[in-house]
C-alpha atoms as a PDB file:
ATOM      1  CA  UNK A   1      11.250  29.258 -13.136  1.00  0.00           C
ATOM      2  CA  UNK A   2      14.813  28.600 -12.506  1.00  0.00           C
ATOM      3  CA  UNK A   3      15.549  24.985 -10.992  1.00  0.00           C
ATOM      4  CA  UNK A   4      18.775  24.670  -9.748  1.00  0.00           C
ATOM      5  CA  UNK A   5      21.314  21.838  -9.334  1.00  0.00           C
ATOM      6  CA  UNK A   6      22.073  20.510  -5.748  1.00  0.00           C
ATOM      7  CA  UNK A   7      24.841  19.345  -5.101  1.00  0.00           C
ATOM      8  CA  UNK A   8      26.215  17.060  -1.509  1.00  0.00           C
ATOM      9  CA  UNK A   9      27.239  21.107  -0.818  1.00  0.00           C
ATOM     10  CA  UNK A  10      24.251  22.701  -0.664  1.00  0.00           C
ATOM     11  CA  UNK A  11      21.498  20.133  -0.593  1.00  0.00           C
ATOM     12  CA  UNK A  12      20.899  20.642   3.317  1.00  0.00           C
ATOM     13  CA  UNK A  13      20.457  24.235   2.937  1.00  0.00           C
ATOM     14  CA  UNK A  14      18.647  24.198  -0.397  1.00  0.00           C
ATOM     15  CA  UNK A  15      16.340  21.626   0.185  1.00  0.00           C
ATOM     16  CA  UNK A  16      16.050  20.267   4.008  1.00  0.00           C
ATOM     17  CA  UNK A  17      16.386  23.648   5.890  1.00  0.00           C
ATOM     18  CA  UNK A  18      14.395  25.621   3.019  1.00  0.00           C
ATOM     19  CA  UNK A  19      11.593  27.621   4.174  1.00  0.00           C
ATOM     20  CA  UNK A  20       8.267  26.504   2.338  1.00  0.00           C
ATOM     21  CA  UNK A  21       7.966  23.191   0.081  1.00  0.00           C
ATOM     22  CA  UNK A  22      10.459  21.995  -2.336  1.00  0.00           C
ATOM     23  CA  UNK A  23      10.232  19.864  -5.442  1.00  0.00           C
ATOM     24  CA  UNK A  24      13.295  17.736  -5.611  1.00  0.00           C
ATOM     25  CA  UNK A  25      13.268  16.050  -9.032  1.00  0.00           C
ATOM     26  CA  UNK A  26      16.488  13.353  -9.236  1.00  0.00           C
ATOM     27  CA  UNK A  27      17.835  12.836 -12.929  1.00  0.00           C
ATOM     28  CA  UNK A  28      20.312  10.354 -14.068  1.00  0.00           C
ATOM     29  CA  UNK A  29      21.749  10.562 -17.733  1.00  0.00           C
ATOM     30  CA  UNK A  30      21.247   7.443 -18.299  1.00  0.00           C
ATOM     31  CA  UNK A  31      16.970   7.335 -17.982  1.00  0.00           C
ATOM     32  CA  UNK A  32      15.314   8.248 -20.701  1.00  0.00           C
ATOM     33  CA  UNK A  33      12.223   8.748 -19.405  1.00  0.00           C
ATOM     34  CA  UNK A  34      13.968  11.417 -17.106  1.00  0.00           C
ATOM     35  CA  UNK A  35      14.281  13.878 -20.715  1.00  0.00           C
ATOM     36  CA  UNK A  36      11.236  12.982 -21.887  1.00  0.00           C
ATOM     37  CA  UNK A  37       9.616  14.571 -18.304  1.00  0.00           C
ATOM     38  CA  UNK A  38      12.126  17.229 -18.547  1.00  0.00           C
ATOM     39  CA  UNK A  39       9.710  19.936 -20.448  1.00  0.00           C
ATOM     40  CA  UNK A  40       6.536  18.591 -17.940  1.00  0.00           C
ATOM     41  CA  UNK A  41       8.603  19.511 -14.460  1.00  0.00           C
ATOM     42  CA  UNK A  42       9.812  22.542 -15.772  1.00  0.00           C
ATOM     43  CA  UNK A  43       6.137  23.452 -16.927  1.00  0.00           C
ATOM     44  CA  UNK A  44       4.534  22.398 -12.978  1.00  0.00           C
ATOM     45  CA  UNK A  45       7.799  24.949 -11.843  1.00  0.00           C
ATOM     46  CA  UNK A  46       6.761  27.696 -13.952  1.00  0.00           C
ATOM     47  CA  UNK A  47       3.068  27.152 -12.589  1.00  0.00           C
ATOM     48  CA  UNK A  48       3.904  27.132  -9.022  1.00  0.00           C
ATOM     49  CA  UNK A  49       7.029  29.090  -8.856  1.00  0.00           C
ATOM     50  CA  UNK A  50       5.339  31.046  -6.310  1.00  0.00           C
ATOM     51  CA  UNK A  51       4.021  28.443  -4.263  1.00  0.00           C
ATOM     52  CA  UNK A  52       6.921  26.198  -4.327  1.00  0.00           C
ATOM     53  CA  UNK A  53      10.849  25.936  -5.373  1.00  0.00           C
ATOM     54  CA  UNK A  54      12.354  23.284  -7.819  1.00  0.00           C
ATOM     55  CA  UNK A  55      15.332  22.146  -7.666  1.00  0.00           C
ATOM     56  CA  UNK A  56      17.273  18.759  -9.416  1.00  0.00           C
ATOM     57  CA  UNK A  57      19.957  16.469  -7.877  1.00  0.00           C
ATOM     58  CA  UNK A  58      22.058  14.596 -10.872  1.00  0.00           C
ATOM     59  CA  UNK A  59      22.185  11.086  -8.976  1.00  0.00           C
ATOM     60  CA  UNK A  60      25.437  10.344 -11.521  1.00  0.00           C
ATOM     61  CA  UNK A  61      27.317  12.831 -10.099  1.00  0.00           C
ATOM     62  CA  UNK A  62      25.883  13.363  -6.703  1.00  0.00           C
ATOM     63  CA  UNK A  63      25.005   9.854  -5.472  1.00  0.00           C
ATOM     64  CA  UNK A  64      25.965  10.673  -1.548  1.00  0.00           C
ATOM     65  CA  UNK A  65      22.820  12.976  -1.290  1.00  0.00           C
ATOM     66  CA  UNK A  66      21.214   9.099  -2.607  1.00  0.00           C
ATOM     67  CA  UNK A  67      22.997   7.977   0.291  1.00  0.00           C
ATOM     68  CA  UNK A  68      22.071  10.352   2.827  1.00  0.00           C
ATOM     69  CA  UNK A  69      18.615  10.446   1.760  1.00  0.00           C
ATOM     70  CA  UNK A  70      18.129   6.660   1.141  1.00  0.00           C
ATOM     71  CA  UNK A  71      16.222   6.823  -1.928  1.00  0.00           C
ATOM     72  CA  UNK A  72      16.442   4.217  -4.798  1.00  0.00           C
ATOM     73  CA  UNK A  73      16.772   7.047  -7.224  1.00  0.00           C
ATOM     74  CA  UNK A  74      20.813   5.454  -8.461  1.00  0.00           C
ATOM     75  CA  UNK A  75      18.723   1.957  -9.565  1.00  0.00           C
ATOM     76  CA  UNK A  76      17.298   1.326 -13.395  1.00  0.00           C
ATOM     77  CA  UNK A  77      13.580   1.961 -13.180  1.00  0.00           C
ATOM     78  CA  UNK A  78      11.145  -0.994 -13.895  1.00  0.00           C
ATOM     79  CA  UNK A  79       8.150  -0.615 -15.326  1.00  0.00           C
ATOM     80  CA  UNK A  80       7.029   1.136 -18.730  1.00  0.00           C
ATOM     81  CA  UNK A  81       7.212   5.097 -19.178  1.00  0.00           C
ATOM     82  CA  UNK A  82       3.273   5.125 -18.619  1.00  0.00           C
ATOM     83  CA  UNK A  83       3.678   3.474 -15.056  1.00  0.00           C
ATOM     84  CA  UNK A  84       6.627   6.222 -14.579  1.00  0.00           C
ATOM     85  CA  UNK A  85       4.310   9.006 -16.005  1.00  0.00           C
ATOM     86  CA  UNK A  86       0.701   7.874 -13.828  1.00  0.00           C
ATOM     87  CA  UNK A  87       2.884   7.654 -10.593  1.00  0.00           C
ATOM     88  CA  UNK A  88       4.109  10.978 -11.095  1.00  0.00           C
ATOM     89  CA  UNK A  89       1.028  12.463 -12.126  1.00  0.00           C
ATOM     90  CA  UNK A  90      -0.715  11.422  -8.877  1.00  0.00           C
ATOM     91  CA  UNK A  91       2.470  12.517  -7.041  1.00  0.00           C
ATOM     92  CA  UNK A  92       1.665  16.204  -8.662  1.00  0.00           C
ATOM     93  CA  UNK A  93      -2.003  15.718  -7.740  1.00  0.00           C
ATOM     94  CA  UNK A  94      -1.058  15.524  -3.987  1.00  0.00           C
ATOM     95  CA  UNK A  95       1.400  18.099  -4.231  1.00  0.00           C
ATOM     96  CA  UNK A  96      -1.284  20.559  -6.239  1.00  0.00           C
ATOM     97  CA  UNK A  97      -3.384  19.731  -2.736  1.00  0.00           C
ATOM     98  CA  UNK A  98      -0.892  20.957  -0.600  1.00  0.00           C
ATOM     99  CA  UNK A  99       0.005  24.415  -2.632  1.00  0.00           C
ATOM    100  CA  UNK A 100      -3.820  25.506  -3.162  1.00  0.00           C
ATOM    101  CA  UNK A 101      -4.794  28.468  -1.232  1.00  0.00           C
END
């Protein structure tokens, strides 16, 4: 599945006034752990392409859409990798909940 980049543009169309759920994954350059969960998001958007769209914000280059959504995406993340990888893991279990038939 293709995930496209929002940008300030397009992020209200693309993301708050899409039809259907939307998987907004925010990458910085400067996490790691952001490349190393790179090949896992695009895997869950191949899986559910049909049940959901995925899309990225780049919080380097778009931090108003930080702003406007008042997430804490733009901070260094605390914690280890596995912390990082078990919340998102039972982030995807919730969202697997919502997309089952």
């Amino acid at each position: 599945a293709d995930i496209a980049e929002i940008t300030v543009d397009n992020f209200a169309s693309a993301v708050l006034k899409s039809e259907g759920l939307v998987m907004v994954c925010y990458v910085c350059d400067l996490v790691q752990a952001v490349f190393e969960m790179a090949e896992t998001v695009q895997a869950i958007a191949d899986d559910l392409s049909e049940k959901i769209k995925t899309v990225k914000v780049n919080t380097d280059k778009e931090d108003a859409i930080i702003v406007q959504q008042n997430t804490w995406t733009r901070t260094a993340i605390a914690g280890s990798h596995f912390e990082m990888e078990e919340e998102f893991l039972m982030a995807l279990d919730k969202l697997e909940g919502l997309v089952q038939d």
